[in-house]
N, C-alpha and C. Protein backbone atom coordinates (compact mmCIF):
# COMPACT_ATOMS: atom_id res chain seq x y z
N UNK A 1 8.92 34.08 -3.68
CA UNK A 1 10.29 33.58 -3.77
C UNK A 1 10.79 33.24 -2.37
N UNK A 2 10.77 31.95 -2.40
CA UNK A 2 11.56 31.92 -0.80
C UNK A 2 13.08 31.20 -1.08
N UNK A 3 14.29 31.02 0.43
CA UNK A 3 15.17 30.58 0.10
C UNK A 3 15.18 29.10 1.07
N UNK A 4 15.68 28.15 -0.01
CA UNK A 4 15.17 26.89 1.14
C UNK A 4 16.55 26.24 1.09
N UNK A 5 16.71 26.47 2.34
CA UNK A 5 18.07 25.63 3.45
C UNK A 5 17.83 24.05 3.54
N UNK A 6 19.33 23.76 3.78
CA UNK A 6 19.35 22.77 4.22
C UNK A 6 20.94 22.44 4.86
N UNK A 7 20.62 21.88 5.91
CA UNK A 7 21.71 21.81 7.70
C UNK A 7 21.72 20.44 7.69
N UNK A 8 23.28 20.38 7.97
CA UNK A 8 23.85 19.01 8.42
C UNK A 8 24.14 17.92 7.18
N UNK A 9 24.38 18.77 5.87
CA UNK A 9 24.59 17.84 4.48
C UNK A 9 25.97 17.44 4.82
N UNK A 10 27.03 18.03 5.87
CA UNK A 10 28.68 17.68 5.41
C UNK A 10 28.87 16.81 6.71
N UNK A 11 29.36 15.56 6.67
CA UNK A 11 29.89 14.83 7.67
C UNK A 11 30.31 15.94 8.72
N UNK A 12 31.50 16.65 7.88
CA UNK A 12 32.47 16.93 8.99
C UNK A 12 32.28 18.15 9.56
N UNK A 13 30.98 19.26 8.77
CA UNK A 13 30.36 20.02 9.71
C UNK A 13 29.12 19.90 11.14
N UNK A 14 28.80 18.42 10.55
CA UNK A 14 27.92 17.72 11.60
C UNK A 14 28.56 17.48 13.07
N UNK A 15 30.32 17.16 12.60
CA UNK A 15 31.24 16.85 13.93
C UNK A 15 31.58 18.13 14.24
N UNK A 16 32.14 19.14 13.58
CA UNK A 16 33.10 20.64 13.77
C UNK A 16 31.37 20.87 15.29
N UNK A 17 30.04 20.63 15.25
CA UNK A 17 29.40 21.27 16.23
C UNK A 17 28.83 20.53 16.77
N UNK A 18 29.07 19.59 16.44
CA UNK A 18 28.15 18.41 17.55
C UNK A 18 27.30 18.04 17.55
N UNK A 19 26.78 18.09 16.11
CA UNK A 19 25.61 17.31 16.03
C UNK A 19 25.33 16.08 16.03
N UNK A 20 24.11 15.78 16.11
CA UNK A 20 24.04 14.43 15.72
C UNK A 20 23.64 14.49 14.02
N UNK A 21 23.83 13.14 13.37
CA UNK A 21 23.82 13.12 11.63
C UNK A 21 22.03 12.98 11.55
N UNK A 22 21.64 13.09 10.74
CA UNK A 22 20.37 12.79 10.41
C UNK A 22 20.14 12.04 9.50
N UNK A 23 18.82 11.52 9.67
CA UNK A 23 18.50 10.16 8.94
C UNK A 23 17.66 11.22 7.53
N UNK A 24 17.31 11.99 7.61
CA UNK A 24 16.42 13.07 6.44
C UNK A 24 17.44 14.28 6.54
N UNK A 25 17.31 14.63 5.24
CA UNK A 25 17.56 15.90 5.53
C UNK A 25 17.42 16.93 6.26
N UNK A 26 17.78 17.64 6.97
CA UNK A 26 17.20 19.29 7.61
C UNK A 26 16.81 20.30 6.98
N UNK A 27 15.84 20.55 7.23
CA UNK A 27 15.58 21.61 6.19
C UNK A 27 14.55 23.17 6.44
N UNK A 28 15.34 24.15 6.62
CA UNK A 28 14.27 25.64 6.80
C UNK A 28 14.23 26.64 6.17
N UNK A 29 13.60 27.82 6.34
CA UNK A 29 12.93 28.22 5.32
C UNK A 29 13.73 29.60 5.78
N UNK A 30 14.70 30.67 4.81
CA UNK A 30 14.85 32.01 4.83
C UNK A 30 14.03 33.01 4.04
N UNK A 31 13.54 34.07 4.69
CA UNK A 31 12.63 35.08 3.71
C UNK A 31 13.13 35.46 2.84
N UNK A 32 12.59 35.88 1.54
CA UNK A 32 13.07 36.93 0.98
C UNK A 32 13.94 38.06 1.15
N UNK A 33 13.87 38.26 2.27
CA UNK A 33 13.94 40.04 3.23
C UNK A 33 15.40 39.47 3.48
N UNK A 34 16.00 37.59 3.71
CA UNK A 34 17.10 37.85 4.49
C UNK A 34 17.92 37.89 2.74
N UNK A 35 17.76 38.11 1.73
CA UNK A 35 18.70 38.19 0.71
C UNK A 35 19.70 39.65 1.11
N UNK A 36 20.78 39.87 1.08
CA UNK A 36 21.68 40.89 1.16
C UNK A 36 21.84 41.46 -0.39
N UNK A 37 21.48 43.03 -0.30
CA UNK A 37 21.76 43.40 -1.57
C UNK A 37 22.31 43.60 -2.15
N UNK A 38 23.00 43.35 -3.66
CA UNK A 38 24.09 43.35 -4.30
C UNK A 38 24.97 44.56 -3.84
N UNK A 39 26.37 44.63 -3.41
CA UNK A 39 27.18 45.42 -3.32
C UNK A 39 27.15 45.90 -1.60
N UNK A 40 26.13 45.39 -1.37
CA UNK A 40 25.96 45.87 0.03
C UNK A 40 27.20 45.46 1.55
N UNK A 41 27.13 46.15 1.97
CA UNK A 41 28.32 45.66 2.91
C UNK A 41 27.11 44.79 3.88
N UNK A 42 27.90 43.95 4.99
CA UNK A 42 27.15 42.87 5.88
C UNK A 42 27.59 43.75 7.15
N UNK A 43 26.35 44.34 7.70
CA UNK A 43 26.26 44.67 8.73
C UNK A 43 26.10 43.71 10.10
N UNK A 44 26.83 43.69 11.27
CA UNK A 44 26.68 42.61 12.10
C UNK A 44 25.27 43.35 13.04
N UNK A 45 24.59 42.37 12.90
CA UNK A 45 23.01 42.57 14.14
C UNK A 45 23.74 43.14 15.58
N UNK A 46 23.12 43.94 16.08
CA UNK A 46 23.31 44.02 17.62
C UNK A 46 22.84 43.04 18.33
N UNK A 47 21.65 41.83 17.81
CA UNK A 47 21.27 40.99 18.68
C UNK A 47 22.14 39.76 18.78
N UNK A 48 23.15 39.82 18.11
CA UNK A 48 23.92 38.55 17.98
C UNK A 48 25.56 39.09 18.41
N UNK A 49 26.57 38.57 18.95
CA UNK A 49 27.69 38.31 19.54
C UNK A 49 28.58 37.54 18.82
N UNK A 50 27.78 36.82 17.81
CA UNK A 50 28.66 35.53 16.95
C UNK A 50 28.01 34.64 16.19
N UNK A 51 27.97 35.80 14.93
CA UNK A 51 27.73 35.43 13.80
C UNK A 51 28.80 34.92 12.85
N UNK A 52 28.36 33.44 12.65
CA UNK A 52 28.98 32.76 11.93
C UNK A 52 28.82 32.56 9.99
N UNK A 53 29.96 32.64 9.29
CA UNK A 53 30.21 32.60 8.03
C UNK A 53 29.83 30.45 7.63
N UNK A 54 28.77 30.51 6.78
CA UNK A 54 28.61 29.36 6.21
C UNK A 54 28.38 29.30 4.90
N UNK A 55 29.48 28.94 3.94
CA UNK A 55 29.34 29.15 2.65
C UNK A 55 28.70 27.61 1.94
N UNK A 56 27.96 27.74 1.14
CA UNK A 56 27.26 26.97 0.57
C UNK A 56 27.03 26.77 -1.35
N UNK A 57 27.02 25.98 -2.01
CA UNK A 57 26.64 26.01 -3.21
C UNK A 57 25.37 25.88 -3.16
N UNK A 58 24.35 27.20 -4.50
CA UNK A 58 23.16 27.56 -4.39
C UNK A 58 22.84 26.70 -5.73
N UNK A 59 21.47 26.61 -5.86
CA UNK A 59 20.70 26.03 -7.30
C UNK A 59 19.39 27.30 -7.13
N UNK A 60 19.13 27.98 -8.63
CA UNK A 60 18.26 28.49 -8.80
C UNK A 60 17.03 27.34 -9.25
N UNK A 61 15.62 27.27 -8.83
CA UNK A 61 14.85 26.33 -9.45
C UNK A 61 14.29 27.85 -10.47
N UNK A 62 13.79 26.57 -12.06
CA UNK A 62 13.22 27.85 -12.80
C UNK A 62 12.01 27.63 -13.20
N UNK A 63 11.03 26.49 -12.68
CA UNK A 63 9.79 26.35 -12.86
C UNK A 63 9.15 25.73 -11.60
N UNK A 64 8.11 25.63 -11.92
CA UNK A 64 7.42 24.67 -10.92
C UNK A 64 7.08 24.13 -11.18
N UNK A 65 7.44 23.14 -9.69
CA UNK A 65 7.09 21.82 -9.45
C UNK A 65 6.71 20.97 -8.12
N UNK A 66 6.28 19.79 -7.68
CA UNK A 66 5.49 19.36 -6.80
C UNK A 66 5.85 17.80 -6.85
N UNK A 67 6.33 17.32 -5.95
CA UNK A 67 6.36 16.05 -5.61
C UNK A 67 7.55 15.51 -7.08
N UNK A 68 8.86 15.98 -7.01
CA UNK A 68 9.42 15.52 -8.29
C UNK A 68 10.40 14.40 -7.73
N UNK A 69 10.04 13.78 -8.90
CA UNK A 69 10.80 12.46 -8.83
C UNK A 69 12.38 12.85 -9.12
N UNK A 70 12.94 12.35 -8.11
CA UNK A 70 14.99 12.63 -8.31
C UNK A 70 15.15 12.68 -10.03
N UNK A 71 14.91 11.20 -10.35
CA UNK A 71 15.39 11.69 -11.86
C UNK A 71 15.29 12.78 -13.19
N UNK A 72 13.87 13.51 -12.36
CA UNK A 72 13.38 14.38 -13.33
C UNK A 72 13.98 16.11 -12.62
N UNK A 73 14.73 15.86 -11.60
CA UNK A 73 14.91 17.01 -10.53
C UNK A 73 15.94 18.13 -11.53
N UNK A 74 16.66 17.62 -12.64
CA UNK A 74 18.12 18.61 -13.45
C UNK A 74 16.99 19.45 -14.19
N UNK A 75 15.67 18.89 -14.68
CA UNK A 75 14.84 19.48 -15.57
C UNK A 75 14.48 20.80 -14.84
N UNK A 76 14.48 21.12 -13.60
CA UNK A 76 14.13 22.17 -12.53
C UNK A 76 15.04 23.16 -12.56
N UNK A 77 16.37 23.27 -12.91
CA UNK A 77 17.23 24.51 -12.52
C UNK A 77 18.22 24.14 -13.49
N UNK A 78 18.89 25.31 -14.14
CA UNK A 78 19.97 25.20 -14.92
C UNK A 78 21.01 26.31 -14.44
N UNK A 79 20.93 27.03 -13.37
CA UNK A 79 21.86 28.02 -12.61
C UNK A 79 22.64 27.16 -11.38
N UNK A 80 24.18 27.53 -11.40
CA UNK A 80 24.37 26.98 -10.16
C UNK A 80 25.28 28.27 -9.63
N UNK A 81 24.82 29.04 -8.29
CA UNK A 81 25.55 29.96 -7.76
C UNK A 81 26.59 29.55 -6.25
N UNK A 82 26.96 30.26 -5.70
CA UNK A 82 27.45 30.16 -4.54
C UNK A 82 26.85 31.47 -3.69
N UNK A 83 26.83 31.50 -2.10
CA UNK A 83 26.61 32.22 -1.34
C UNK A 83 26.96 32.00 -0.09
N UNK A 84 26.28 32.63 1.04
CA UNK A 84 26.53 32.79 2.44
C UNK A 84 25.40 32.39 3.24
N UNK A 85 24.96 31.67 4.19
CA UNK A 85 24.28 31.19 5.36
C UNK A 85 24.58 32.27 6.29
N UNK A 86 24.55 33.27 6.94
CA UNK A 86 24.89 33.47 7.86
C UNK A 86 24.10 33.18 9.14
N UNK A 87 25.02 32.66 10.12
CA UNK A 87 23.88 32.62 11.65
C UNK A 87 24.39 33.00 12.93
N UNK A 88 23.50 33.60 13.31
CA UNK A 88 23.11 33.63 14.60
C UNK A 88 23.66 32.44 15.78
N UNK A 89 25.49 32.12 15.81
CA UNK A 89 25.16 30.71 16.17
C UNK A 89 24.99 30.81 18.19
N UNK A 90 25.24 31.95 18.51
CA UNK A 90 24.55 31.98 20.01
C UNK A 90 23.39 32.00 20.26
N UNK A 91 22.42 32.98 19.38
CA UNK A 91 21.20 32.78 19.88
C UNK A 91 20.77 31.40 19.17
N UNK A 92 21.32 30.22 18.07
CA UNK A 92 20.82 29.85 17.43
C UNK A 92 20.94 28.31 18.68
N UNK A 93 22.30 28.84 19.22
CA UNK A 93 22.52 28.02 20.27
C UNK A 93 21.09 27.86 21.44
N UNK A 94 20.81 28.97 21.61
CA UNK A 94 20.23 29.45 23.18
C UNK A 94 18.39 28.61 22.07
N UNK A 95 18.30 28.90 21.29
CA UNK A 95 16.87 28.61 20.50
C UNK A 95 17.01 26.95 20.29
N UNK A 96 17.90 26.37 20.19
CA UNK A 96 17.85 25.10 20.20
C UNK A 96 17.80 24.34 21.88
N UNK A 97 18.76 24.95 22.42
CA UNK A 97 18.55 24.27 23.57
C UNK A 97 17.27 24.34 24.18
N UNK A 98 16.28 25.16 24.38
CA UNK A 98 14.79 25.25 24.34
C UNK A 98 14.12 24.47 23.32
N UNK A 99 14.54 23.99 22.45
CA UNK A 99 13.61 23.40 21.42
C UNK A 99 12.83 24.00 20.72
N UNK A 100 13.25 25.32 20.19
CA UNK A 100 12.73 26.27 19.75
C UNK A 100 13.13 26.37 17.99
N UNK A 101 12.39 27.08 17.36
CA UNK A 101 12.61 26.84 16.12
C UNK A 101 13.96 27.98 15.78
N UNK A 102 14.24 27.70 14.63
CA UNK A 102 15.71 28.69 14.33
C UNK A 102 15.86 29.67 13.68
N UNK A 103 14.51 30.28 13.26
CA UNK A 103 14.29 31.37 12.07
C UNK A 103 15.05 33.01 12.51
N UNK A 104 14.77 32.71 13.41
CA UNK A 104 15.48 34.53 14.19
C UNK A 104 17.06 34.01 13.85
N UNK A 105 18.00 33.44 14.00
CA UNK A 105 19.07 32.65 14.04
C UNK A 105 19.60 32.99 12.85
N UNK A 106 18.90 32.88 11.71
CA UNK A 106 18.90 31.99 10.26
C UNK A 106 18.50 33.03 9.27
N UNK A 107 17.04 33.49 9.51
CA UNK A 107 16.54 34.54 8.71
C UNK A 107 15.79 35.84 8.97
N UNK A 108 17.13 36.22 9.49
CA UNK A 108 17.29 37.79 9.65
C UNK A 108 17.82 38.57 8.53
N UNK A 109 17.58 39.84 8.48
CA UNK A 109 17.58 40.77 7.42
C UNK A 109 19.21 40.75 6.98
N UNK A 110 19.36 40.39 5.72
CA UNK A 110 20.97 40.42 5.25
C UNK A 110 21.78 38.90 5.57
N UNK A 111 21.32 38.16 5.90
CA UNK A 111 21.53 36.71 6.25
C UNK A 111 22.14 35.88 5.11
N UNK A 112 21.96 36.38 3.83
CA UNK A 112 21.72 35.43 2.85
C UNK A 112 22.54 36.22 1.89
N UNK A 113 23.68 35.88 1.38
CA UNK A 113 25.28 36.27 0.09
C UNK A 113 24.32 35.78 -0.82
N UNK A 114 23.85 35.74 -1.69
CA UNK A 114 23.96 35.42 -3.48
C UNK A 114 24.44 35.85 -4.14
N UNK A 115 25.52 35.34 -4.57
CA UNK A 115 26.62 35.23 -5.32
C UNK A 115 26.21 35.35 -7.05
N UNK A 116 27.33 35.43 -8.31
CA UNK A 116 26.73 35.69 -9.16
C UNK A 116 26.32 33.79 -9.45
N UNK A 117 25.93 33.78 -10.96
CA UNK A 117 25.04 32.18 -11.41
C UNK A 117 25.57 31.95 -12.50
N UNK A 118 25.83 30.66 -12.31
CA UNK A 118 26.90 30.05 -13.43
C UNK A 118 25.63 29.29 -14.58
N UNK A 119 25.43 28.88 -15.20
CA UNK A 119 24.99 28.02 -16.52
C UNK A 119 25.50 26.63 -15.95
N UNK A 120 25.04 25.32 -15.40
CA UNK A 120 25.04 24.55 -15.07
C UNK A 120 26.04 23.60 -16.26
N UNK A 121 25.47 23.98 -17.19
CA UNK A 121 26.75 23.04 -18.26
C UNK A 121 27.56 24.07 -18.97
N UNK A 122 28.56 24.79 -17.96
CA UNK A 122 29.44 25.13 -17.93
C UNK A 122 30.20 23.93 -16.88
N UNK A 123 29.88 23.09 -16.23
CA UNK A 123 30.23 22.29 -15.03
C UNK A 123 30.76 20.48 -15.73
N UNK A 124 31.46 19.82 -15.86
CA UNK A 124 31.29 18.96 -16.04
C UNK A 124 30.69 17.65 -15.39
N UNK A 125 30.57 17.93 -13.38
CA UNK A 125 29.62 16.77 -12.86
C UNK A 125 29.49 17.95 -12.34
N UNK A 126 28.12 18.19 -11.46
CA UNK A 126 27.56 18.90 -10.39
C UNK A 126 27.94 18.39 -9.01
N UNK A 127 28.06 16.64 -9.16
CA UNK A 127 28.11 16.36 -8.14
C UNK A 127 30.34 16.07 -7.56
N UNK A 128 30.63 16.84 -8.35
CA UNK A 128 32.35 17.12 -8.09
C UNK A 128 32.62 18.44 -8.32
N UNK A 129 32.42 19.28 -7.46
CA UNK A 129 32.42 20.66 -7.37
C UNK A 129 33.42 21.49 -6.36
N UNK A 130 34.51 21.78 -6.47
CA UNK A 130 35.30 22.10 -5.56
C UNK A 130 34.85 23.81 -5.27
N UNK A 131 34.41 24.11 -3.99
CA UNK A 131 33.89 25.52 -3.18
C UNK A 131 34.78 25.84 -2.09
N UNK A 132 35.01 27.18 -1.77
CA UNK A 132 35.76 27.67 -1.20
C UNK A 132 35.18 29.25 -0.48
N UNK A 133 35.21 29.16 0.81
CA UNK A 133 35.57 30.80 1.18
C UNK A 133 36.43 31.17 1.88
N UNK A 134 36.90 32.41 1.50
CA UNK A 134 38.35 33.32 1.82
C UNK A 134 38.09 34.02 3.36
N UNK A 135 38.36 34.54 4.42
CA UNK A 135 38.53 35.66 4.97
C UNK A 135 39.66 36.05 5.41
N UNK A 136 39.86 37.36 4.43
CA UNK A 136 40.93 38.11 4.82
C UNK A 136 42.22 37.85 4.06
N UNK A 137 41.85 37.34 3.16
CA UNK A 137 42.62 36.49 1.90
C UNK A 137 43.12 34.75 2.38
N UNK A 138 42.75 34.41 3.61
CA UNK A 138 43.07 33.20 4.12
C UNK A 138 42.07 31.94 3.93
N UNK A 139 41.83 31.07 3.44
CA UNK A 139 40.97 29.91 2.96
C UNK A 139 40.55 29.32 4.06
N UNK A 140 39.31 29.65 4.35
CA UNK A 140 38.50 29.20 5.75
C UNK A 140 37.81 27.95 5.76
N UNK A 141 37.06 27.86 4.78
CA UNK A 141 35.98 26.81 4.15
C UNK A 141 36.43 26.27 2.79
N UNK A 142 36.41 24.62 3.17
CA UNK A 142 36.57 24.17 1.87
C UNK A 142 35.68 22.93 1.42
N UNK A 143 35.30 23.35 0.39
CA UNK A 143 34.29 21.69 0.04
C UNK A 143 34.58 21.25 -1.45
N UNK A 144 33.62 20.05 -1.24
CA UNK A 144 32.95 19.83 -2.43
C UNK A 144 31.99 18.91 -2.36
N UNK A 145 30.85 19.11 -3.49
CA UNK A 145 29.42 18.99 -3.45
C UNK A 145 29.83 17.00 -3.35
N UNK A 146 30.85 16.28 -3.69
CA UNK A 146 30.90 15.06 -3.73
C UNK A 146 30.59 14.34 -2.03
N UNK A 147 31.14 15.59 -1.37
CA UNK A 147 31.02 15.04 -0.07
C UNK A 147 29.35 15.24 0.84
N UNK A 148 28.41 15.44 -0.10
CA UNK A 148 27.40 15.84 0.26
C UNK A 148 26.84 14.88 0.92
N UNK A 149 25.91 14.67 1.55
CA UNK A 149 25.07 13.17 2.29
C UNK A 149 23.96 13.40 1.54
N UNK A 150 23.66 14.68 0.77
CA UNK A 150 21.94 14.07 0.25
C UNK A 150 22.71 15.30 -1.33
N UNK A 151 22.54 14.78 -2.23
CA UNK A 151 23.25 15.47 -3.73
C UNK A 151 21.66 16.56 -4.27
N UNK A 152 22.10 17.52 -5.05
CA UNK A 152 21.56 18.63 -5.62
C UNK A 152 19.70 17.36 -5.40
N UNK A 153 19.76 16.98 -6.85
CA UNK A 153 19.02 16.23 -7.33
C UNK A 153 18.03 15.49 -6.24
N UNK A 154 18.63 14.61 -4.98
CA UNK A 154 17.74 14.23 -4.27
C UNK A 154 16.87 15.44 -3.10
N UNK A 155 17.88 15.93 -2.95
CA UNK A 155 17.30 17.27 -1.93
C UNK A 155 16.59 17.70 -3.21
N UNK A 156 16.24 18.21 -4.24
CA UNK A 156 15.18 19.09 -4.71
C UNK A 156 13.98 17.82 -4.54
N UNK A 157 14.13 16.69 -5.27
CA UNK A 157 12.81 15.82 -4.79
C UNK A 157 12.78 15.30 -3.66
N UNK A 158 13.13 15.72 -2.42
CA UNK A 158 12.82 15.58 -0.69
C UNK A 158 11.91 16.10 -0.26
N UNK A 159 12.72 18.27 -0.52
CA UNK A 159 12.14 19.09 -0.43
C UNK A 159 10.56 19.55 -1.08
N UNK A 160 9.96 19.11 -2.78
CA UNK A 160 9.26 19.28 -3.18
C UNK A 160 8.40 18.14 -2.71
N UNK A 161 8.43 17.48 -1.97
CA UNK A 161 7.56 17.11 -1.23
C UNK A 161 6.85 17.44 -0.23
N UNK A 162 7.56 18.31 0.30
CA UNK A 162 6.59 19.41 1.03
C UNK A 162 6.32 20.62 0.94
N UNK A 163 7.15 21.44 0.34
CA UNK A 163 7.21 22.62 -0.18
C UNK A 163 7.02 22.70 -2.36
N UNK A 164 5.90 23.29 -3.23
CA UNK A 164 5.75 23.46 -4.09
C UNK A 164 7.00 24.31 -4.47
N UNK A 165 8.03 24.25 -5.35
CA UNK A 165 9.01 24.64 -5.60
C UNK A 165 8.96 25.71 -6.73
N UNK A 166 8.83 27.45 -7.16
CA UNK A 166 8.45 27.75 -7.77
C UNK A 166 9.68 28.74 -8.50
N UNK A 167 9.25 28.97 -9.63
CA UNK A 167 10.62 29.86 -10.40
C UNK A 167 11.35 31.22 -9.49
N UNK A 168 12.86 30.87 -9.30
CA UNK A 168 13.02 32.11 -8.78
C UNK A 168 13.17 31.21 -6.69
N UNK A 169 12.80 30.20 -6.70
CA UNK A 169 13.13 29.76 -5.38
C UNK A 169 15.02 29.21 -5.53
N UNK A 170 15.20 29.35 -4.68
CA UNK A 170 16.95 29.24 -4.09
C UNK A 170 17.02 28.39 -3.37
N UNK A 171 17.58 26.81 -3.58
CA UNK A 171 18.10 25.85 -2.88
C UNK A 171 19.69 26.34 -2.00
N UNK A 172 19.77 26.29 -0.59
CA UNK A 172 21.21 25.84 0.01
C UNK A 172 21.25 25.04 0.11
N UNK A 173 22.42 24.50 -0.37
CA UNK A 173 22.46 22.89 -0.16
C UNK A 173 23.70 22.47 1.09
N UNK A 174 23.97 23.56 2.01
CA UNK A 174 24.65 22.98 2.88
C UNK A 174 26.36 23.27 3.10
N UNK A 175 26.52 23.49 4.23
CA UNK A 175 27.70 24.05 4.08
C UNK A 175 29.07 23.02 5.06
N UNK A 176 30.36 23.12 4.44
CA UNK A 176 31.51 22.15 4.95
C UNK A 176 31.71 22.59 5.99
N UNK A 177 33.31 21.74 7.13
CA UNK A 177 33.50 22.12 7.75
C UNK A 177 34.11 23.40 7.73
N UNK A 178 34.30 24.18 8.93
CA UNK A 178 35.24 25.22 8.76
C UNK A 178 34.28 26.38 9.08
N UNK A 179 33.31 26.81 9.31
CA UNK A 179 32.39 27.42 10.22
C UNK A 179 33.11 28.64 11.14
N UNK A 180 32.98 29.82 11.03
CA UNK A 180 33.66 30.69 12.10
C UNK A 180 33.25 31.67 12.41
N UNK A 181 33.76 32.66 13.31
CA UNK A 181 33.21 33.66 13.42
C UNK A 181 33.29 34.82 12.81
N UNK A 182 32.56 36.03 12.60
CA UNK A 182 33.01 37.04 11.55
C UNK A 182 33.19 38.15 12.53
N UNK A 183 33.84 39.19 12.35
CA UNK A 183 33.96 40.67 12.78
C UNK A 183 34.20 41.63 12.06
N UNK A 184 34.25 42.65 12.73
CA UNK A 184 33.83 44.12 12.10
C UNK A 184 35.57 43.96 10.67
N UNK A 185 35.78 44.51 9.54
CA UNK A 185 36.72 44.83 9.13
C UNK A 185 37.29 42.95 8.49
N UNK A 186 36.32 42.31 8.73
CA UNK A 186 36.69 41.10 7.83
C UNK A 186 36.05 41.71 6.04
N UNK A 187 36.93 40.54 5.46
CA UNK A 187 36.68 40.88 4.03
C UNK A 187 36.39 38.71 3.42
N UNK A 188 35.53 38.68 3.12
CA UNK A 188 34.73 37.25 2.74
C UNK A 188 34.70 37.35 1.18
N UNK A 189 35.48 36.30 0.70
CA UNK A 189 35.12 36.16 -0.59
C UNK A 189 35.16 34.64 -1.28
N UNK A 190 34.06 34.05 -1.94
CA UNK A 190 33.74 32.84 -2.12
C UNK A 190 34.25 32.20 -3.54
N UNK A 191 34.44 31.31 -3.97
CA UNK A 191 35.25 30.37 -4.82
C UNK A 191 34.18 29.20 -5.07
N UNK A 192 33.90 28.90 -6.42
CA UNK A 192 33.67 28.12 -6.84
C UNK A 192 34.32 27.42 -8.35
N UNK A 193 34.96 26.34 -8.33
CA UNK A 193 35.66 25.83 -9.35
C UNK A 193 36.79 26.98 -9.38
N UNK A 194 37.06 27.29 -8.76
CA UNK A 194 38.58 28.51 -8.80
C UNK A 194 38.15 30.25 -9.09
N UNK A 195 36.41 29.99 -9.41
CA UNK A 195 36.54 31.72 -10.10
C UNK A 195 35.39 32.37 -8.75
N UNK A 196 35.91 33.25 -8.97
CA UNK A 196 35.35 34.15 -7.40
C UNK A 196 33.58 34.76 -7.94
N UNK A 197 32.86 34.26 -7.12
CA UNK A 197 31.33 34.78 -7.62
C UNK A 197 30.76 35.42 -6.54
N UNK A 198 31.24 35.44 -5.29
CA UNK A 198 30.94 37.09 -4.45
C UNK A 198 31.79 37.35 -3.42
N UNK A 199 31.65 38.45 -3.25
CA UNK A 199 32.05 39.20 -2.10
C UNK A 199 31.80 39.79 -0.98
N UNK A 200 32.60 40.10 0.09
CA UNK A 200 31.32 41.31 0.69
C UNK A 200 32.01 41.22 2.24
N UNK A 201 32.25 42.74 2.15
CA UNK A 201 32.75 43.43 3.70
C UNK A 201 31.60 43.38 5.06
N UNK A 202 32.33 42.95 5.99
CA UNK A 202 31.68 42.84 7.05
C UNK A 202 32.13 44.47 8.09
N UNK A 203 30.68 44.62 8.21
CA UNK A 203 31.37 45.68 9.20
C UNK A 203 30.68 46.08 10.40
């Protein structure tokens, strides 16, 4: 089971840090190990200074598959959850400017909110999805999947082009602007279509 990312889907989180946009998707790989366990509080790493909150809408895939064509990509997952990115964005800083890869950054132990999983047609478009996260009861992050640069459907047939996609793998599909920092005694809670599907104390 791995969890497969993907960076730089929102215009306006591409500007909030300065990136440049990309012509492909971005795309890396979190372990298993960085899933956070249900109920668990989010401990901040000692190796990091400023760890940043990136909320994202998740897709469970529930079979496998290999090289799928976009149109056949809805046949792959019928869960749609919400969760947390968390990163490393100093060292993720200090690892890029070397040209270094981003996994210490990205997928470290507890890195990764999964939220609870909705039934996909409970949704009326996937691709008009209004997402939200809270800290501290204040609305930090706001999206929706319309503003995406690459939609559910094409990112799963991008990605299964290089990666075999197997039951139980976890698409991020990318997170809006609004990116920040977290500290000890914050309280994070995520919104999708208005109903709250996780939580979780930082401390």
């Amino acid at each position: 089971m791995k969890l497969i990312c993907i960076g730089r889907n929102y215009a306006d989180h591409i500007k909030e840090l300065a990136n440049e946009r990309p012509k492909d998707p971005v795309v890396f790989i979190k372990p298993d190990s960085a899933i956070l366990p249900k109920e668990q509080d989010f401990y901040i790493p000692e190796f990091s200074e400023e760890i940043h909150h990136e909320v994202e809408v998740l897709v469970k895939i529930k079979k496998v598959g290999k090289h799928i064509e976009e149109k056949f990509a809805p046949s792959y997952y019928d869960e749609i959850g919400l969760g947390i990115d968390f990163t490393a964005r100093d060292l993720q800083s200090e690892l890029k400017s070397k040209g270094l890869p981003w996994e210490k950054a990205k997928g470290f132990d507890g890195s990764a909110v999964i939220g609870k999983w909705v039934d996909k047609s409970k949704f009326n478009d996937l691709n008009d999805l209004d997402f939200s996260l809270s800290k501290n009861d204040e609305v930090v992050q706001q999206g929706n999947t319309n503003l995406m640069l690459w939609k559910i459907d094409g990112l799963i047939a991008y990605v299964s082009t290089f990666f075999t996609l197997k039951k139980g793998d976890i698409l991020f599909t990318g997170t809006p602007a609004g990116v920040g920092k977290i500290v000890p005694n914050d309280y994070l809670a995520g919104k999708l279509q208005g109903h709250e599907l996780f939580s979780v104390k930082i401390k």
